[in-house]
Protein backbone atom coordinates (compact mmCIF):
# COMPACT_ATOMS: atom_id res chain seq x y z
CA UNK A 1 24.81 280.35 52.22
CA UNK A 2 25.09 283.29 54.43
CA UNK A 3 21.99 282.28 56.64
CA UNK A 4 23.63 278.63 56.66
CA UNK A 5 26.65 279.86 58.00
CA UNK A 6 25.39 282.27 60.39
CA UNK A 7 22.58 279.56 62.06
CA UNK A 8 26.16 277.01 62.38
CA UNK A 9 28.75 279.76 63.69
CA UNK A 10 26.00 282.34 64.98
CA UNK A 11 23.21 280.85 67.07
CA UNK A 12 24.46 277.38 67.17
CA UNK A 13 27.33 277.95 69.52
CA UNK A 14 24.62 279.64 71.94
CA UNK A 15 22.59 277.04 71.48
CA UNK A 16 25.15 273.98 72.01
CA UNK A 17 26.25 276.54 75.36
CA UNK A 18 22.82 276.77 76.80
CA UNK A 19 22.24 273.01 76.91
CA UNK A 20 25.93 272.51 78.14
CA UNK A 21 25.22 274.66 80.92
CA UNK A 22 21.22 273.82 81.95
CA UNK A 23 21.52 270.26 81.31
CA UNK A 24 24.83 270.09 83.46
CA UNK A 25 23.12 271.73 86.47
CA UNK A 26 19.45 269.48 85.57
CA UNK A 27 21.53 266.47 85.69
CA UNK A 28 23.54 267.27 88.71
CA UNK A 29 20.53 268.19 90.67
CA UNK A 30 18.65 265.05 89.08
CA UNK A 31 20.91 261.88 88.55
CA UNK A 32 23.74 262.57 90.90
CA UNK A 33 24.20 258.50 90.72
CA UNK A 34 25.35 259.18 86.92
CA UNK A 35 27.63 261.53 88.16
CA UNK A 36 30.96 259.38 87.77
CA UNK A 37 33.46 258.13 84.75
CA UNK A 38 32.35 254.57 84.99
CA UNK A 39 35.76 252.93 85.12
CA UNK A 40 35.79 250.10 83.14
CA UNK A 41 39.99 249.01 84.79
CA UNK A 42 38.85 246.09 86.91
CA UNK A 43 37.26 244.73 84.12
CA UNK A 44 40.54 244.89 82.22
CA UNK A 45 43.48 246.74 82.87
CA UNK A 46 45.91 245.54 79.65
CA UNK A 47 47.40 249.22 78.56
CA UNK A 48 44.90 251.27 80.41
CA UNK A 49 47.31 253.45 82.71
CA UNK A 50 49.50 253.78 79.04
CA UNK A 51 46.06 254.99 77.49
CA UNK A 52 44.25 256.89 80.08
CA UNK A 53 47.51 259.10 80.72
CA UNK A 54 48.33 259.29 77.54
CA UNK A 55 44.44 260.91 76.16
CA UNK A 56 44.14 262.77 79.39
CA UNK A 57 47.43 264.68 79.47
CA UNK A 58 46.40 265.61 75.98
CA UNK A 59 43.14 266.56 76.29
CA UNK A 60 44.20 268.77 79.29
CA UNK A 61 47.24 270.69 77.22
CA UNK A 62 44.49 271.00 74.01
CA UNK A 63 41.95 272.48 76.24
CA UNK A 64 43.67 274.84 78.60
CA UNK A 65 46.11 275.70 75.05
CA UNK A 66 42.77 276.53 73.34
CA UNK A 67 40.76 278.82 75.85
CA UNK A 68 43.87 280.44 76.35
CA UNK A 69 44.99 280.91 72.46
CA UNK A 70 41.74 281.92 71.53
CA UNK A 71 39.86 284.08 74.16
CA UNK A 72 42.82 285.91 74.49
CA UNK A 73 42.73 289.35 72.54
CA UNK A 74 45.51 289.84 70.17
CA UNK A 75 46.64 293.27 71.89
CA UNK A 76 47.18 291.72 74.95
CA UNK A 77 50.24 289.14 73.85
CA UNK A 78 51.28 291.65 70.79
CA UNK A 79 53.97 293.40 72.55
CA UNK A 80 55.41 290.04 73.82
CA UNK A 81 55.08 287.98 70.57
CA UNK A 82 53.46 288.04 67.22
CA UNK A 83 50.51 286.22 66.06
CA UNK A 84 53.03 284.37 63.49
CA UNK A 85 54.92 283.16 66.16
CA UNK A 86 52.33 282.17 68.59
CA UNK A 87 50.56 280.28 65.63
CA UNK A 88 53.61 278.21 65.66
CA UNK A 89 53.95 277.57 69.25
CA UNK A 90 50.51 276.59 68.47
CA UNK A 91 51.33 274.05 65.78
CA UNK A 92 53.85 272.38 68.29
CA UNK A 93 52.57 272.19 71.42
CA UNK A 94 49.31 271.35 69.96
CA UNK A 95 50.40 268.96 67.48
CA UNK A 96 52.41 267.01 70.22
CA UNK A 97 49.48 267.08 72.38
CA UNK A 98 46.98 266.36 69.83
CA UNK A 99 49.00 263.15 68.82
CA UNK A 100 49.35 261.99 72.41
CA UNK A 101 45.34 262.29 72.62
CA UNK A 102 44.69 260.84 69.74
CA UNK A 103 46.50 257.47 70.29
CA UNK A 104 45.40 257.37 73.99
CA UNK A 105 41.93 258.21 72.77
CA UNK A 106 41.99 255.33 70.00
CA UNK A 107 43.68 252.96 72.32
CA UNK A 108 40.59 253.77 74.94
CA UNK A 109 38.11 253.46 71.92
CA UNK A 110 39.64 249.83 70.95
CA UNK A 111 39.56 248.43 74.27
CA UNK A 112 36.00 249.94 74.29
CA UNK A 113 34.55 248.40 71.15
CA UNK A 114 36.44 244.85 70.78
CA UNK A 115 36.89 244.19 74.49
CA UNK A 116 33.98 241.91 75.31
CA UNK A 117 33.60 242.61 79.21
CA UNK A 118 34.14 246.70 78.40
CA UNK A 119 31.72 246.63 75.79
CA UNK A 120 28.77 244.79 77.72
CA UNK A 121 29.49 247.52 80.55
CA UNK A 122 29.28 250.64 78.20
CA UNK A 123 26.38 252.35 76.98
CA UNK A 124 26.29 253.65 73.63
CA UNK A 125 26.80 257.29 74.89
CA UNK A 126 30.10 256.04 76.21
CA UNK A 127 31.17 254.72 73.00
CA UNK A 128 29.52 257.49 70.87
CA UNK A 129 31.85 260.15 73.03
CA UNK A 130 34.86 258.60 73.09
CA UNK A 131 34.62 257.64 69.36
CA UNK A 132 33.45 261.82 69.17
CA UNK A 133 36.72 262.80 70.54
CA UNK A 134 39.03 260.71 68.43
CA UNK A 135 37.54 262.19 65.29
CA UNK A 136 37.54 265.74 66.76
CA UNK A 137 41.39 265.36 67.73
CA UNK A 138 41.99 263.99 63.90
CA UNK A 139 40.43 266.95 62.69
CA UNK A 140 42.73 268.92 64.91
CA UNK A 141 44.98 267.46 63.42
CA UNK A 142 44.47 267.75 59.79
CA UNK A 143 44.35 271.60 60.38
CA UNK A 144 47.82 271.83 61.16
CA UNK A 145 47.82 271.06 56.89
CA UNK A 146 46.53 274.39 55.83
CA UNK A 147 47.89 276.63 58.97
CA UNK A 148 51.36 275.33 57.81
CA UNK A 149 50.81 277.19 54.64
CA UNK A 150 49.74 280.58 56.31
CA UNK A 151 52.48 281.88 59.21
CA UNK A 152 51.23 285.27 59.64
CA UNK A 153 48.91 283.74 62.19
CA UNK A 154 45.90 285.57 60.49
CA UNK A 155 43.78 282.80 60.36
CA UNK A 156 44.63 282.54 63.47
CA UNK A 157 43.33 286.11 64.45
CA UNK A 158 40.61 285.02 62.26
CA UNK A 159 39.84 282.17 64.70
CA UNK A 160 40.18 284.38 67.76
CA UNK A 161 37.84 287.14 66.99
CA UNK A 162 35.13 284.53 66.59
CA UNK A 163 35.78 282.84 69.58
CA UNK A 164 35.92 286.19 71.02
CA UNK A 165 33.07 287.55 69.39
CA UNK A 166 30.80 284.27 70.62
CA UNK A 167 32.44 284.27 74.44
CA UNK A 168 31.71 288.29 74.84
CA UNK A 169 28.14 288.53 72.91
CA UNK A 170 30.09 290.73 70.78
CA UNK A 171 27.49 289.59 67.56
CA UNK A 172 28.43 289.12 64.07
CA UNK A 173 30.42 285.93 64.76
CA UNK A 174 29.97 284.44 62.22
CA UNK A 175 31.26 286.87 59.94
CA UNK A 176 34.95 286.31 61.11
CA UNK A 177 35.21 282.45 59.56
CA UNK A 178 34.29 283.79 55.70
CA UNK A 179 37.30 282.50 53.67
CA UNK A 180 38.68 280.17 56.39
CA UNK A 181 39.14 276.67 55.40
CA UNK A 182 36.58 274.37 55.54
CA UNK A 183 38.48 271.87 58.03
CA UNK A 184 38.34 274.34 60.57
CA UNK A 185 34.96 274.68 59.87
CA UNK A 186 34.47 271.21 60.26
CA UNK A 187 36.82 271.50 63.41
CA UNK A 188 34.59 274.08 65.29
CA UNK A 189 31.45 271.82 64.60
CA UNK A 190 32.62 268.78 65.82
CA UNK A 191 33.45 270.81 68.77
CA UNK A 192 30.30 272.60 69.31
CA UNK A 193 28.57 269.32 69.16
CA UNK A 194 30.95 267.83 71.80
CA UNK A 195 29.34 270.55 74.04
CA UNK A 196 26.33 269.98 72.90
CA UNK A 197 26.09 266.41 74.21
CA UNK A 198 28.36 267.25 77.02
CA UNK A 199 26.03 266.87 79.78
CA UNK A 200 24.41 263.74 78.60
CA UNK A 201 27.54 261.66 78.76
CA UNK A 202 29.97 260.65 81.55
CA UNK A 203 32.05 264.18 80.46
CA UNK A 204 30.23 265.36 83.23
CA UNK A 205 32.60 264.19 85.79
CA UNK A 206 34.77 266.87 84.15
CA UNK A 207 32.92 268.84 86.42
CA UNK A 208 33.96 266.97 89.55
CA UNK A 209 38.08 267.61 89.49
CA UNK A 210 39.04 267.30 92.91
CA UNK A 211 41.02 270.71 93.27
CA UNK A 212 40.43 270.10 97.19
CA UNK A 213 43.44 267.60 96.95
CA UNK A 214 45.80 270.02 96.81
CA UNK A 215 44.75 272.29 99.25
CA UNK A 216 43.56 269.42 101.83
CA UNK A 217 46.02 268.59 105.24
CA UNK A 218 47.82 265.64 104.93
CA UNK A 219 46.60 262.43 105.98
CA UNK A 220 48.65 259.66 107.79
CA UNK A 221 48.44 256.11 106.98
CA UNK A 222 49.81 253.83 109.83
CA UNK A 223 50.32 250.20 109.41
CA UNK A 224 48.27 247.63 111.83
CA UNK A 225 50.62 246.97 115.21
């Protein structure tokens, strides 16, 4: 059980990382014409704004909320506020967020499965992913169940130090997820395979936010005389 759970939480996560990373830059260098999100809105537009906001403003709080909850060291936000209270701030902004994604997400899946036009247009990697992400955000979720029972936020430390441990080559991972839950468990898997297959699917355009808007000089736009 102990070489099980190191080879998942242990090499795994280096393993899943390695791919994200090489495969991103083969298939950059390689298939730049793949490079895009495929929007599937002229096809049919019915609730799509609703849906795409709605799963992307999520995803964005969820992902930004769990870099910086977890690769954060404890001693840095200690004198500021305990791990029992940030677990909490934790539990709301992530459980409003994860709610948000999860019924843009399904919304997006629907349209992508039943829609007839969508679904001709998609490949199975883009229904695979999408379908990926609504489970993941579920399991999110569901671990708001057992955190609820367990304030203290050390669990939460728990969660940290592995994160920590896997980030920094720190070693012995692994060891830091003995007695957590198995949802969490679950959780981190889901997630690790989501990297996994990251650069095989149109998450790749991830890659590609235009950050240059902001910074860019404005552009006029005159009407013809």
């Amino acid at each position: 059980m102990n070489y099980l759970n190191t080879l998942l939480f242990g090499l795994y996560p280096y393993l899943a990382g390695t791919i994200f990373l090489v495969g991103s830059l083969l298939r950059f260098d390689h298939g730049q014409y793949t490079w895009k999100a495929g929007s599937s809105q002229m096809l049919t537009s019915r609730n799509m704004r609703l849906a795409s906001n709605l799963f992307h403003v999520g995803i964005i709080v969820i992902f930004f909320g769990h870099l910086v909850g977890l690769l954060t060291p404890h001693w840095l936000y200690e004198p500021f506020i305990s791990a029992g209270a940030k677990q909490v701030v934790a539990i709301v902004v992530g459980g409003i967020a994860g709610v948000m994604c999860l019924v843009g997400g399904a919304m997006l899946a629907y349209r992508r499965i039943t829609h007839p036009r969508v679904r001709a247009s998609s490949s199975p990697m883009d229904t695979f992913i999408i379908v990926l992400l609504v489970v993941q955000v579920s399991l999110g979720l569901l671990t708001i169940i057992p955190a609820l029972g367990h304030l203290d936020g050390s669990v939460m430390i728990q969660l940290a130090g592995w994160a920590q441990s896997i980030v920094f080559f720190q070693g012995g991972a692994a060891q830091y997820l003995d007695g957590v839950s198995f949802i969490y468990k679950l959780h981190i898997l889901l997630g690790l395979t989501l990297i996994l297959v990251f650069p095989f699917s149109r998450l790749v355009h991830v890659w590609s936010v235009p950050f240059g808007y902001v910074t860019r000089r404005y552009q006029l736009v005159r009407k013809r005389g």
